[in-house]
N, C-alpha and C. Protein backbone atom coordinates (compact mmCIF):
# COMPACT_ATOMS: atom_id res chain seq x y z
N UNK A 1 25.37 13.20 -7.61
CA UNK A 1 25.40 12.03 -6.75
C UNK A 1 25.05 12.39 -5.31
N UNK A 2 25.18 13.74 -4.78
CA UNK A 2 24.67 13.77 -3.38
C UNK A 2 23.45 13.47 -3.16
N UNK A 3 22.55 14.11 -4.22
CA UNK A 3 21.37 13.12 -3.42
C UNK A 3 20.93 11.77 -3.16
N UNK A 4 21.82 10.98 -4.19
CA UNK A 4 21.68 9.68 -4.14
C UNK A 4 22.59 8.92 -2.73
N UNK A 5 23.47 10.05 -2.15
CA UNK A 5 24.99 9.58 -1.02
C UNK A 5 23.89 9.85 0.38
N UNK A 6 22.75 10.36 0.37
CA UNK A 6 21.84 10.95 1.72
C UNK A 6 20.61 10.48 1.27
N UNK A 7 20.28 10.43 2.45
CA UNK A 7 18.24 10.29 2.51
C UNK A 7 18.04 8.51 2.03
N UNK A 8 16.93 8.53 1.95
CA UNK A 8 16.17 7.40 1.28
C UNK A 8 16.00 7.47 0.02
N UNK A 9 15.94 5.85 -0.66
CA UNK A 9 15.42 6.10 -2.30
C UNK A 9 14.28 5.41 -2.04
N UNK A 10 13.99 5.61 -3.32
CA UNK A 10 12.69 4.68 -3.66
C UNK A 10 12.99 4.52 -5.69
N UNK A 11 12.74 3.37 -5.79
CA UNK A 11 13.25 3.21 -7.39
C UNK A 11 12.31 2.81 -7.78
N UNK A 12 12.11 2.67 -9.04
CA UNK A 12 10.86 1.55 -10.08
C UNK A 12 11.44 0.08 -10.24
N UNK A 13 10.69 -0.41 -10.81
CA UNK A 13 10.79 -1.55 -10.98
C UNK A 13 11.89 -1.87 -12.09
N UNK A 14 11.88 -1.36 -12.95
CA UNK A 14 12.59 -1.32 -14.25
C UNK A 14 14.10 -1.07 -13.72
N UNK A 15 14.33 0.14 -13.39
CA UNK A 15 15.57 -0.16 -12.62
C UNK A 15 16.03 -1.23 -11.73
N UNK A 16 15.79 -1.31 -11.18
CA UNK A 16 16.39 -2.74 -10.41
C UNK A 16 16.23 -4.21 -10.69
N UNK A 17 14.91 -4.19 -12.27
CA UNK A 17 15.53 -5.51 -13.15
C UNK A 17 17.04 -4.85 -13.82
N UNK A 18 17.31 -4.23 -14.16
CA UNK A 18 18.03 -3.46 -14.78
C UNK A 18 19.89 -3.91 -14.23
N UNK A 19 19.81 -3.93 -12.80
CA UNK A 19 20.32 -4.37 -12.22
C UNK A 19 20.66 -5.69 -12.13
N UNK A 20 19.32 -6.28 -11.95
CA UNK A 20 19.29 -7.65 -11.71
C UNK A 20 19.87 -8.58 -13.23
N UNK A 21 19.22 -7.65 -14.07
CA UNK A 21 19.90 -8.54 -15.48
C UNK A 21 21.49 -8.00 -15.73
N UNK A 22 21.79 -7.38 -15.38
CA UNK A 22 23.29 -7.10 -15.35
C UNK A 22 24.36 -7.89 -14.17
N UNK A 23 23.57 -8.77 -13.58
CA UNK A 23 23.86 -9.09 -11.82
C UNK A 23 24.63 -8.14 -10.85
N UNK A 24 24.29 -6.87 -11.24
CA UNK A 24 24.64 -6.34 -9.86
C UNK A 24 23.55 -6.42 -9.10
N UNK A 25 22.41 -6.99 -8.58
CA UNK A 25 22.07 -6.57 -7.62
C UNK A 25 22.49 -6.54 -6.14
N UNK A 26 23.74 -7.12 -6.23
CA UNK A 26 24.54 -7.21 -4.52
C UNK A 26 24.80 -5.32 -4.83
N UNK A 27 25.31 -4.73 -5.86
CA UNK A 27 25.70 -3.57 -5.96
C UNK A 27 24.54 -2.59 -5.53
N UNK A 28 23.50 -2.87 -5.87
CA UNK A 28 22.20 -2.00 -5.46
C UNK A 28 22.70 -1.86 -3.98
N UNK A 29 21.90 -3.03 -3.32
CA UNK A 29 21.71 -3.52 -1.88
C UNK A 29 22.79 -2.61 -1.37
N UNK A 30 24.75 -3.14 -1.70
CA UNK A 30 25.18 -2.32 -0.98
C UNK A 30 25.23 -0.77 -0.92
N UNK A 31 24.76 -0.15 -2.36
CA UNK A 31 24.74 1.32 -2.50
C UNK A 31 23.66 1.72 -1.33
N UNK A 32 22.67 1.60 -1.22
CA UNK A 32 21.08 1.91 -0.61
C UNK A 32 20.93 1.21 0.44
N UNK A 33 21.98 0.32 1.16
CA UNK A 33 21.38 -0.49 2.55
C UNK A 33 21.04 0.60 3.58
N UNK A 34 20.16 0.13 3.86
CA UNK A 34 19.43 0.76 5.06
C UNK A 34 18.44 2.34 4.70
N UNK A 35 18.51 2.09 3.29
CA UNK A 35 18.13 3.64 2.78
C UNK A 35 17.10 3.46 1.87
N UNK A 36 16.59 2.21 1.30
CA UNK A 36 16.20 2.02 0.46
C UNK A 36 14.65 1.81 0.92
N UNK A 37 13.47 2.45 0.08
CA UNK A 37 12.54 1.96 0.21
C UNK A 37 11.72 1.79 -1.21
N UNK A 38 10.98 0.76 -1.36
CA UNK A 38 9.84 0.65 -2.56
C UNK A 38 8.42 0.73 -1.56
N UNK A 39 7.98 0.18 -3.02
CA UNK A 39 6.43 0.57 -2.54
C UNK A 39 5.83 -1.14 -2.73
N UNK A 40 4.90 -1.34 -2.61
CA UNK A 40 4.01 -2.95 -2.13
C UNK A 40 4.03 -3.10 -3.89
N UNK A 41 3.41 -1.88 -4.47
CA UNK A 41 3.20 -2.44 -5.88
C UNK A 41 4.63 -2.96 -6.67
N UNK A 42 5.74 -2.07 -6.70
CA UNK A 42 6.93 -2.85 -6.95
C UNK A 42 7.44 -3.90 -6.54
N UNK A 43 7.32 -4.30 -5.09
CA UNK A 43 7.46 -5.05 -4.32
C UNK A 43 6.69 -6.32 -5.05
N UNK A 44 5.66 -6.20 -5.49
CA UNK A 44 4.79 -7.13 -6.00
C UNK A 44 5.18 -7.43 -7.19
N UNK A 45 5.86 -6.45 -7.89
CA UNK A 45 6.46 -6.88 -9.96
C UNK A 45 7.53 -7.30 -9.57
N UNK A 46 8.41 -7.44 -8.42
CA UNK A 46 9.68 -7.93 -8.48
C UNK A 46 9.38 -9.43 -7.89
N UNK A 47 8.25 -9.77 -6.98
CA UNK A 47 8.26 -11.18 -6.43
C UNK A 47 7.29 -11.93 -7.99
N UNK A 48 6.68 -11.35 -8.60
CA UNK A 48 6.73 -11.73 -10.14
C UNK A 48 7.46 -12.19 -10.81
N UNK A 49 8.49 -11.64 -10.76
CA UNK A 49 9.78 -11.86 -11.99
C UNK A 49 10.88 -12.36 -10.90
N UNK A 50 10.52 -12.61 -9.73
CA UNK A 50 11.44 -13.87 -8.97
C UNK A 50 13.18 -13.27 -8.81
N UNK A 51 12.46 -11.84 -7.98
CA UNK A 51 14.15 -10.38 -8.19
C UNK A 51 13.66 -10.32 -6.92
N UNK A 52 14.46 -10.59 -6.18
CA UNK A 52 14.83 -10.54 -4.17
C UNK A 52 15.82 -9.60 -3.57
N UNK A 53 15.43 -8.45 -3.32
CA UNK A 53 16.26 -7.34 -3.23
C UNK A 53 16.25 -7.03 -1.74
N UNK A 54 17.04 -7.59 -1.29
CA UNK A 54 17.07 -7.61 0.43
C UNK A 54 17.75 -6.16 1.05
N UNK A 55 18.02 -5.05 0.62
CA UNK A 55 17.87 -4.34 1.24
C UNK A 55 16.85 -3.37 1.23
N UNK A 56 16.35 -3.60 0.35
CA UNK A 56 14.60 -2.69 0.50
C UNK A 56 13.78 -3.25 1.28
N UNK A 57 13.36 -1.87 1.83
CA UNK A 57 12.30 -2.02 2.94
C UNK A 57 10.85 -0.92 1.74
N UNK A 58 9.75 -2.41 2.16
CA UNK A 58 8.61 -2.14 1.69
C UNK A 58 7.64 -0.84 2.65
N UNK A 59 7.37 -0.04 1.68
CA UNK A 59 6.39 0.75 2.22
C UNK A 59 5.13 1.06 1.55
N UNK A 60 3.97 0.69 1.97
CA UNK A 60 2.72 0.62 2.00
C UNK A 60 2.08 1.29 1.55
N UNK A 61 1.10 1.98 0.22
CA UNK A 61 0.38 3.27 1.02
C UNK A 61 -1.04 3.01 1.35
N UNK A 62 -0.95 3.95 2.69
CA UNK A 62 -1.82 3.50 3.44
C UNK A 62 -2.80 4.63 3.92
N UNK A 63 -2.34 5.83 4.10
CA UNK A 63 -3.35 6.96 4.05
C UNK A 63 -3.80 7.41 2.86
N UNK A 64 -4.99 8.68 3.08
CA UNK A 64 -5.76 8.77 2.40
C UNK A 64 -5.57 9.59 1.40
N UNK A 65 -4.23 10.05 1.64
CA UNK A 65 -3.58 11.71 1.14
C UNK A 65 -2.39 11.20 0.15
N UNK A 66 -1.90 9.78 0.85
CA UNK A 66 -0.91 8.94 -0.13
C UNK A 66 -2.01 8.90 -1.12
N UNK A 67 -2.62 8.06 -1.56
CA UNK A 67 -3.89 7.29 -2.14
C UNK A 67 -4.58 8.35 -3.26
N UNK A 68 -4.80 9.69 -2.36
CA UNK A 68 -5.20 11.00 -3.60
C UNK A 68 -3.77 11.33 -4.58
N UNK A 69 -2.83 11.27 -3.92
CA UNK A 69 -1.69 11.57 -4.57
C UNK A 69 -1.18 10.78 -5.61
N UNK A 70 -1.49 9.60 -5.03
CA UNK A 70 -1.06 8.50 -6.37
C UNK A 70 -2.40 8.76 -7.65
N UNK A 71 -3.43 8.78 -7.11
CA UNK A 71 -4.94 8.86 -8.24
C UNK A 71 -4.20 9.86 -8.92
N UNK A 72 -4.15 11.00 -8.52
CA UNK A 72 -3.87 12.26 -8.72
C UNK A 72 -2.80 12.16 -9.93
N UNK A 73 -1.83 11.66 -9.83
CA UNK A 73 -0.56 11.64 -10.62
C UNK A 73 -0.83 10.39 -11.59
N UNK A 74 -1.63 9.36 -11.17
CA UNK A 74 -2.09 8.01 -12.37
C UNK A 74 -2.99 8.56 -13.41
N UNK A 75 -3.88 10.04 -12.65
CA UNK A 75 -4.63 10.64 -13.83
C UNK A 75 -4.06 11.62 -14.61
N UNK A 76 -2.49 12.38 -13.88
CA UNK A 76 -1.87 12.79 -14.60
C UNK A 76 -0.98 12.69 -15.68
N UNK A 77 -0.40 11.13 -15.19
CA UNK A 77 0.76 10.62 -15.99
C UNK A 77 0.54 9.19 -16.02
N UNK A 78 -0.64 8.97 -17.51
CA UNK A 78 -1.45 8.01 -17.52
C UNK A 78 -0.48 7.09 -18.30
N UNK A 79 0.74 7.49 -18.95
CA UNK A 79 1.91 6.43 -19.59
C UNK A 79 2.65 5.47 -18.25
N UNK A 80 2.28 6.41 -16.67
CA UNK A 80 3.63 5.61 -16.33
C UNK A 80 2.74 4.25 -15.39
N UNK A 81 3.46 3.03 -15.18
CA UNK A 81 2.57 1.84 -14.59
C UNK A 81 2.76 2.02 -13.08
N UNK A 82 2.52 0.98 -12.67
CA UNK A 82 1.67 1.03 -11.20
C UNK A 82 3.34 1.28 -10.32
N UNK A 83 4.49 0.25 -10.61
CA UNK A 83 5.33 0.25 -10.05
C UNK A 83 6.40 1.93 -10.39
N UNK A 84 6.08 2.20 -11.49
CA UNK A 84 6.42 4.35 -11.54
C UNK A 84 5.71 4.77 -10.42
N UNK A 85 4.51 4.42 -10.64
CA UNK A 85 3.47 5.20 -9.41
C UNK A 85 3.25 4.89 -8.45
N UNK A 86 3.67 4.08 -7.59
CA UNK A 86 4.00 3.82 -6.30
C UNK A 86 5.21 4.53 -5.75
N UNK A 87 6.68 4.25 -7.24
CA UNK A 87 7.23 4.48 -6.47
C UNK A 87 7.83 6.03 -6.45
N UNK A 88 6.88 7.06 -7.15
CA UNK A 88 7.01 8.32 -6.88
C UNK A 88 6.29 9.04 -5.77
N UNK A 89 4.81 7.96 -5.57
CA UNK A 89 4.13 8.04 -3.93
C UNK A 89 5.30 8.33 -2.86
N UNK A 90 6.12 6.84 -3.09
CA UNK A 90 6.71 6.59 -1.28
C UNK A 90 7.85 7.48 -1.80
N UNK A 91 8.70 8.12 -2.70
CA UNK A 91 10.03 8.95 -2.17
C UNK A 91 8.88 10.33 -1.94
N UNK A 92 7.88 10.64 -2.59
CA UNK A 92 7.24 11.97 -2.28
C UNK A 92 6.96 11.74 -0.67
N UNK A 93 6.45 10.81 -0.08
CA UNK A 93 5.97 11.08 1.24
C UNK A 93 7.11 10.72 1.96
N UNK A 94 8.09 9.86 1.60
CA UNK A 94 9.23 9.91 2.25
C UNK A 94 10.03 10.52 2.80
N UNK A 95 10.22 12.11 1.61
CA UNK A 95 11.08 12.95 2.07
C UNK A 95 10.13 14.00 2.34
N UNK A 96 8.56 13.71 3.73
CA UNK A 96 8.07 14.47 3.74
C UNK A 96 7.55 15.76 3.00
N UNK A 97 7.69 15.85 1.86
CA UNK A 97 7.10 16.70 1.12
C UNK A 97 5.98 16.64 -0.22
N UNK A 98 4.87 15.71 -0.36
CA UNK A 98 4.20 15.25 -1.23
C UNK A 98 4.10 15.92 -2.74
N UNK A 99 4.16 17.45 -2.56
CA UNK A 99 4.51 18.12 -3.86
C UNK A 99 5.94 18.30 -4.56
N UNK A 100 6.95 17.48 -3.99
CA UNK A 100 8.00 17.49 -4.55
C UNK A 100 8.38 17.06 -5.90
N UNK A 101 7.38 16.27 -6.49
CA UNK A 101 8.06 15.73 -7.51
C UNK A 101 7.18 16.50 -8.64
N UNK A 102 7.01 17.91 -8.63
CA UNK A 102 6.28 18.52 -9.78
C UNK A 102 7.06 18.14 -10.82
C-alpha cells in the first residue's frame, strides 16, 4: 500500500468502472484526491459510459517522446486498449521516469 499512500496514480478505465459499479466512486475520489491523474483517452471511455470522477485531473499526451512511448508499448502489448495505454503513458511520465514500467 505505500505506493498507493504517496505520489500520483494514474488507473485504467476498467478499474474505476469497477468502482463505479460497486458505487464507491466517492471512495476512489477520496483515496487519490489531489493525486490522481488519467489520461484524455480514459477520460474519454469514462464520459462514454456517463462515470464523472471529480478528483482526476486529466493529462494529455502531448510530446513527442510521450507519443513514441505509447506507439512503442501499443506495438508491444497489442492485447491492452487505448485507455491501458494511456494510462501506463501518464504514471510512466508522471513519476518522471518513462522506462519504469518494464
Amino acid at each position: 500500500m505505500h505506493r498507493l499512500a504517496t505520489g500520483t496514480v494514474s488507473l485504467d478505465t476498467s478499474v474505476i468502472v469497477d468502482f463505479h459499479l460497486a458505487g464507491q466512486l466517492p471512495l476512489l475520489n477520496d483515496l487519490f484526491a489531489g493525486r490522481f491523474l488519467m489520461s484524455d483517452f480514459v477520460e474519454q471511455e469514462l464520459i462514454d459510459a456517463n462515470v464523472n470522477l471529480s478528483a482526476a485531473q486529466t493529462a494529455n499526451l502531448s510530446s513527442t517522446e510521450e507519443w513514441n512511448f505509447f506507439g512503442d508499448l501499443r506495438r508491444s502489448k497489442p492485447s491492452l486498449g487505448l485507455g491501458e495505454l494511456g494510462a501506463i503513458t501518464v504514471a510512466s511520465f508522471s513519476h518522471g521516469d518513462p522506462c519504469n514500467q518494464r
